[in-house]
N, C-alpha and C. Protein backbone atom coordinates (compact mmCIF):
# COMPACT_ATOMS: atom_id res chain seq x y z
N UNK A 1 -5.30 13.58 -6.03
CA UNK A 1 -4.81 12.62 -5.08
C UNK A 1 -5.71 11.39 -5.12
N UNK A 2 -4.57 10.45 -5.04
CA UNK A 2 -6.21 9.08 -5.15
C UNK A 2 -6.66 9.14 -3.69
N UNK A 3 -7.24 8.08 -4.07
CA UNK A 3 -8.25 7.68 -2.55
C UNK A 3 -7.95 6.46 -2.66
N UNK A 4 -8.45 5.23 -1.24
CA UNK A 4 -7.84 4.22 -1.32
C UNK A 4 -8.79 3.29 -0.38
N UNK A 5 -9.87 2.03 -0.81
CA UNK A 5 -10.45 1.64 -0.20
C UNK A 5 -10.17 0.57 0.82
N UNK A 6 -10.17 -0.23 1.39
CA UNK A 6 -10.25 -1.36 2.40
C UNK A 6 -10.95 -2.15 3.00
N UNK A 7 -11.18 -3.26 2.32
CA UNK A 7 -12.48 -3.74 2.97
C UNK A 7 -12.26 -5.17 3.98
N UNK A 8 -12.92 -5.67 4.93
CA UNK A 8 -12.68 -6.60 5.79
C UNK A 8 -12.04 -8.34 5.28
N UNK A 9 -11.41 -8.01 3.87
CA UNK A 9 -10.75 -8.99 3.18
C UNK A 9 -9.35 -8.59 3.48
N UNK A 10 -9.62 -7.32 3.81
CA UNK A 10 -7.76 -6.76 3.31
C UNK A 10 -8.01 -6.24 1.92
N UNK A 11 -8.03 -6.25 1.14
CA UNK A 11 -8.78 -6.00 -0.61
C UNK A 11 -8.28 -4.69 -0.25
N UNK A 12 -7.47 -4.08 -0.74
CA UNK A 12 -7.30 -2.14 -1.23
C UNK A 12 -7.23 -2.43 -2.51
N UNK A 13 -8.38 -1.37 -2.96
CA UNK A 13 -8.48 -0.54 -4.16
C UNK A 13 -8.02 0.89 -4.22
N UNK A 14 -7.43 1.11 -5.56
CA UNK A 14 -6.62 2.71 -5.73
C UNK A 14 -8.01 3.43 -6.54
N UNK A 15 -8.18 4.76 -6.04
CA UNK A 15 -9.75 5.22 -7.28
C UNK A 15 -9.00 6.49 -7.18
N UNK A 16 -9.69 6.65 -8.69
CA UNK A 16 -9.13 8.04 -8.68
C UNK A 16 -10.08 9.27 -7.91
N UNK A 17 -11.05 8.88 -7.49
CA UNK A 17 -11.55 8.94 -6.61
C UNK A 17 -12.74 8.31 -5.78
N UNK A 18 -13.07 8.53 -4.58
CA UNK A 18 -13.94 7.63 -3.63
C UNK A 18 -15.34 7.15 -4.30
N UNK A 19 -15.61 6.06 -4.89
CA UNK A 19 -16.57 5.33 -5.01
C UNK A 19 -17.72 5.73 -4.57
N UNK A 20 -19.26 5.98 -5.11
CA UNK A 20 -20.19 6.15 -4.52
C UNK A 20 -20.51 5.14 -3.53
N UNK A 21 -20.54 4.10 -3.82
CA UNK A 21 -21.05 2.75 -3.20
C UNK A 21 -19.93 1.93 -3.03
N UNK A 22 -19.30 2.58 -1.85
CA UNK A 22 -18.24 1.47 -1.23
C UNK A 22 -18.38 0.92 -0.16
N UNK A 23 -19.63 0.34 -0.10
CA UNK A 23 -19.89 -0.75 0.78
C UNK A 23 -19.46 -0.59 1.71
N UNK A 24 -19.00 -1.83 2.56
CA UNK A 24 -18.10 -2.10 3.95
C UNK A 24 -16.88 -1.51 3.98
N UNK A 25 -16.80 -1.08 2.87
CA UNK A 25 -15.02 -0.75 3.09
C UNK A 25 -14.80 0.76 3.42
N UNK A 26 -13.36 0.83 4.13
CA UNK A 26 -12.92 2.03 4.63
C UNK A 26 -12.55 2.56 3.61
N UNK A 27 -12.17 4.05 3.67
CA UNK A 27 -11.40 4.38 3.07
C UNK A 27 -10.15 5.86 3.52
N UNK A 28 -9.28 6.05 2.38
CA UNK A 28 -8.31 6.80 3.49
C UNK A 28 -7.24 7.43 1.95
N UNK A 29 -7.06 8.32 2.23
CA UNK A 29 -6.07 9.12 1.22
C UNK A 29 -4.74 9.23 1.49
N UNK A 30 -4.31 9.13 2.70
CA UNK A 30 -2.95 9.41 2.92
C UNK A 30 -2.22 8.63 3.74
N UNK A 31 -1.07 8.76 4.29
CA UNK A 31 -0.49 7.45 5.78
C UNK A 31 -1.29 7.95 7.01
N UNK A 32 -1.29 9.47 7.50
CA UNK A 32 -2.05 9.92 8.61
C UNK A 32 -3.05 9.43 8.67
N UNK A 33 -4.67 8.90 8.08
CA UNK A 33 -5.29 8.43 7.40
C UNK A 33 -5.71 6.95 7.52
N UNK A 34 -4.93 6.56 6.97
CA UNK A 34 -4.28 5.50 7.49
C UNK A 34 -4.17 4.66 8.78
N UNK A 35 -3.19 5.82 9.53
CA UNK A 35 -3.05 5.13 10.64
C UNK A 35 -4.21 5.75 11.73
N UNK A 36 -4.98 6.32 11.18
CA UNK A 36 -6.41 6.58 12.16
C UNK A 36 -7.23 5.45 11.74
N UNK A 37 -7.20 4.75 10.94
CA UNK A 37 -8.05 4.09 10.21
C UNK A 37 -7.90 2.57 10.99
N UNK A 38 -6.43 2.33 11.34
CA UNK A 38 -6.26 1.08 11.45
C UNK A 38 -5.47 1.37 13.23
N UNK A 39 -5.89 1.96 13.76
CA UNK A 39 -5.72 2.57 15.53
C UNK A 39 -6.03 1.54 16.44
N UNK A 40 -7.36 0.69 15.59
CA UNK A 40 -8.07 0.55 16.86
C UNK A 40 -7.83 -1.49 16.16
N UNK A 41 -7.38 -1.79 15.19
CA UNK A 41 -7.24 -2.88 14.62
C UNK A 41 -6.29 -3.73 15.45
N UNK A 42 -6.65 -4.91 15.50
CA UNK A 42 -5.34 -5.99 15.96
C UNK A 42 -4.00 -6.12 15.09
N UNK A 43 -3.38 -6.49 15.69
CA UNK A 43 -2.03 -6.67 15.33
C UNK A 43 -1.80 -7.73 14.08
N UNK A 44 -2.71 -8.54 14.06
CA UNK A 44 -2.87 -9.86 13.03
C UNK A 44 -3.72 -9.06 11.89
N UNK A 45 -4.43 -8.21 12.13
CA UNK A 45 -4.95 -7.92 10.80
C UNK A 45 -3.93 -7.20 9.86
N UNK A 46 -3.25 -5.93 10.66
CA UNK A 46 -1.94 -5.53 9.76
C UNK A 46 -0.73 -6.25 8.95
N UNK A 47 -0.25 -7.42 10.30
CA UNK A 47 0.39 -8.28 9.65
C UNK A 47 -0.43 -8.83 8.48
N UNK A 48 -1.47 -9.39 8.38
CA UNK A 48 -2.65 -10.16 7.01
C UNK A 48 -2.30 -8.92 5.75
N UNK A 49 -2.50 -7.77 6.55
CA UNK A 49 -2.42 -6.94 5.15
C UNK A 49 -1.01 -6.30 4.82
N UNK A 50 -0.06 -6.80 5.21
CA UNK A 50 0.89 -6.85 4.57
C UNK A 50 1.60 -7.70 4.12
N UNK A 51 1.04 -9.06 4.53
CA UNK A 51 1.13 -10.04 3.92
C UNK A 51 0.52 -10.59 2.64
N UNK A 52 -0.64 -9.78 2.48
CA UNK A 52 -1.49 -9.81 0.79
C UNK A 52 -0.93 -9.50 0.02
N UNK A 53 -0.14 -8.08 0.56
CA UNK A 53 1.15 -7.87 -0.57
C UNK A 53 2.02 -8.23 -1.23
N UNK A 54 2.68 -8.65 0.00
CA UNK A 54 4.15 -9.46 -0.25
C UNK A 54 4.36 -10.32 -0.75
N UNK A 55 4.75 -10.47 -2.37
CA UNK A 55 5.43 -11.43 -2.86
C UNK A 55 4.32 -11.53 -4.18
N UNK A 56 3.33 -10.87 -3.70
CA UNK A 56 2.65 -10.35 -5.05
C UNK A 56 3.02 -9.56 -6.23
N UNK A 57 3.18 -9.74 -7.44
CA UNK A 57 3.29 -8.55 -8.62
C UNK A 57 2.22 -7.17 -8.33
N UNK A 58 2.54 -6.40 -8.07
CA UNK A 58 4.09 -5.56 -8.69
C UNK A 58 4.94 -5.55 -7.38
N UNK A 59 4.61 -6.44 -6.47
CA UNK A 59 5.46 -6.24 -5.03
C UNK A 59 6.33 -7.35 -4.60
N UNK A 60 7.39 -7.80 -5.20
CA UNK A 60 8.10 -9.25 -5.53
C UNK A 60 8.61 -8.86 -4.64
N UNK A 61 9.52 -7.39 -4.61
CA UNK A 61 10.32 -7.31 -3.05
C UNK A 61 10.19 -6.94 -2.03
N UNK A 62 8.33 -7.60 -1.73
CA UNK A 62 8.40 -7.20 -0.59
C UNK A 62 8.24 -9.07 0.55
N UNK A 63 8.79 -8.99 1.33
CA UNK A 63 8.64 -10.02 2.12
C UNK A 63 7.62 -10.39 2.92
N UNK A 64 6.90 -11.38 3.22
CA UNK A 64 5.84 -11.71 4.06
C UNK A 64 6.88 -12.00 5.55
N UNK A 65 5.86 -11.04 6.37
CA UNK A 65 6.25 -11.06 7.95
C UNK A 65 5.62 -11.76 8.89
N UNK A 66 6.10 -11.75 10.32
CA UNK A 66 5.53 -12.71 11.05
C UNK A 66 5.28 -11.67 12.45
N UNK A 67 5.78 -10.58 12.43
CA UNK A 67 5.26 -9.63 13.25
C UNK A 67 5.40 -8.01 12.59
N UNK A 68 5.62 -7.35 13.58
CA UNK A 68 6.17 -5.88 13.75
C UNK A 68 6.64 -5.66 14.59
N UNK A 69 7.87 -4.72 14.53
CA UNK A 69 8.27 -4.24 15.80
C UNK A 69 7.39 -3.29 16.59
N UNK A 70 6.83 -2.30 15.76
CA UNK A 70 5.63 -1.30 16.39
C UNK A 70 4.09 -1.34 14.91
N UNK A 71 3.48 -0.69 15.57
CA UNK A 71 2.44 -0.40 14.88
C UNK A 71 2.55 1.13 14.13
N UNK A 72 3.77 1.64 14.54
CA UNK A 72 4.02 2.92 13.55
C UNK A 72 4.73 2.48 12.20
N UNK A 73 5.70 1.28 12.47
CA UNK A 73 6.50 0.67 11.39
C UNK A 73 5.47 -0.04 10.08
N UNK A 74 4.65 -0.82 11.32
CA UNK A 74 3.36 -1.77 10.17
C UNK A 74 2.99 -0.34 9.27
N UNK A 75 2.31 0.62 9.97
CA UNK A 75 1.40 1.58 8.92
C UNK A 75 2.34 1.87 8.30
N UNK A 76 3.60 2.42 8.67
CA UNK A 76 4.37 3.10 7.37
C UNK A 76 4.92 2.12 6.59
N UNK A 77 5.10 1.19 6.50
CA UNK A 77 5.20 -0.19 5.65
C UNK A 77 4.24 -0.40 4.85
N UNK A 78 2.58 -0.46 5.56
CA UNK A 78 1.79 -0.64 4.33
C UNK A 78 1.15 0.47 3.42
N UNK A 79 1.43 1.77 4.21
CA UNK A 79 1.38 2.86 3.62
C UNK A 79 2.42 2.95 2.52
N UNK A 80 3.46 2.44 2.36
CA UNK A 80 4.32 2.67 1.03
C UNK A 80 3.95 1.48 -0.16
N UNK A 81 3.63 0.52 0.45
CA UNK A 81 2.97 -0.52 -0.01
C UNK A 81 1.78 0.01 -1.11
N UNK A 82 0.86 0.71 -0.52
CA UNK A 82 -0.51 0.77 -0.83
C UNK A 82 -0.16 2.38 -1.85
N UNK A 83 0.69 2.97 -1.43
CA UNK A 83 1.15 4.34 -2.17
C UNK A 83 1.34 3.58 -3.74
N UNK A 84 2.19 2.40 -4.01
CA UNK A 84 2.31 2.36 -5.61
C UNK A 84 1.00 1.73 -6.20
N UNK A 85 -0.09 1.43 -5.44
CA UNK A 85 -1.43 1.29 -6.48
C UNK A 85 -1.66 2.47 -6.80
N UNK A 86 -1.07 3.90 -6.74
CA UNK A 86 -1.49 4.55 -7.40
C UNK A 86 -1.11 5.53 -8.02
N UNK A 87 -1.43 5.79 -9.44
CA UNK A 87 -0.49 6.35 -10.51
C UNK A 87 0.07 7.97 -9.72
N UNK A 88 -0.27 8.45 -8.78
CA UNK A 88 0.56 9.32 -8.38
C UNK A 88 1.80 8.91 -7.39
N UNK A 89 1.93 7.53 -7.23
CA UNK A 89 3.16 7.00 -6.27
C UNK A 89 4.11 6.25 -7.10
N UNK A 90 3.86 6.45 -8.58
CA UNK A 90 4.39 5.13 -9.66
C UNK A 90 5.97 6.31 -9.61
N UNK A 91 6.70 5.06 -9.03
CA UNK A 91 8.22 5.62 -9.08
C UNK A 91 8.81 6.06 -10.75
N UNK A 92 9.48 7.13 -11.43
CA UNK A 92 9.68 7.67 -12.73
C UNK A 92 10.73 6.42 -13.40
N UNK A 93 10.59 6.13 -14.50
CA UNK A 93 11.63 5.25 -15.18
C UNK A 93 13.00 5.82 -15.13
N UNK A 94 14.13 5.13 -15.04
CA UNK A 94 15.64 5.41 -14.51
C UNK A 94 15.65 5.66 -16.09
N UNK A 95 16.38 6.73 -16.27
CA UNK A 95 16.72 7.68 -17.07
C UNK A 95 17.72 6.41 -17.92
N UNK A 96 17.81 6.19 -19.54
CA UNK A 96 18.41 5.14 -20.56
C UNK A 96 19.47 5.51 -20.17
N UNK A 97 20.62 4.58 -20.54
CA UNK A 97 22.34 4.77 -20.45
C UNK A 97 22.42 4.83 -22.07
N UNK A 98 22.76 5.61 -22.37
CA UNK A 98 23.24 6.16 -24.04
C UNK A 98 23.97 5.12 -24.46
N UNK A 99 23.56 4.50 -25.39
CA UNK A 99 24.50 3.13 -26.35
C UNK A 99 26.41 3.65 -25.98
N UNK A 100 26.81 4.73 -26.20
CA UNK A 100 28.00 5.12 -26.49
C UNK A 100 28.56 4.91 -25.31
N UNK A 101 28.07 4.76 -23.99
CA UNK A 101 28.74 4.93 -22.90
C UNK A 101 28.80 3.26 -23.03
N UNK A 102 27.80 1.99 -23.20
CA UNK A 102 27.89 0.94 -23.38
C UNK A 102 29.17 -0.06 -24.03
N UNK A 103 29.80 0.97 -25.32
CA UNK A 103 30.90 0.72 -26.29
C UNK A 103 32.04 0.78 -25.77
């Protein structure tokens, strides 16, 4: 399972596992995790970090926001977010369409 750092930039890193020397930054393996991590955070910092995302490669579809409706929605938003930095969240390639069905 990766691990997943956070530091007071917003900055997440995916490791394949936890860094000896990770500085200031949090860190957290899962959404539960997660949302213990970021409990006690303002509302502007979640929005910031899901806004680092959005609209970034590999995350074109995701949109930059201007709120949340709750703070359960933000974490599970940036929890899916932060799930494809890492090669165990990398969605499988859609299976080829056979030339013959193309003809």
């Amino acid at each position: 399972m990766s691990q997943f750092t956070i530091d007071a930039d917003n900055n997440i890193m995916a490791h394949a596992e936890l860094p000896a020397a990770a500085g200031e930054s949090q860190s957290f393996s899962n959404a539960r995790e997660l949302a213990k991590l970021t409990a006690e955070w303002p509302a502007s910092r979640l929005i910031d970090t899901w806004n680092s995302f959005a609209g970034v490669a590999p995350f074109d579809d995701l949109k930059p926001v201007k709120k949340f409706t709750s703070r359960k929605i933000a974490v599970t938003r940036i929890w899916e977010a932060v799930a494809r930095l890492s090669p165990d969240g990398a969605q499988p390639a859609p299976a080829a369409v056979p030339a013959s069905v193309l003809s």
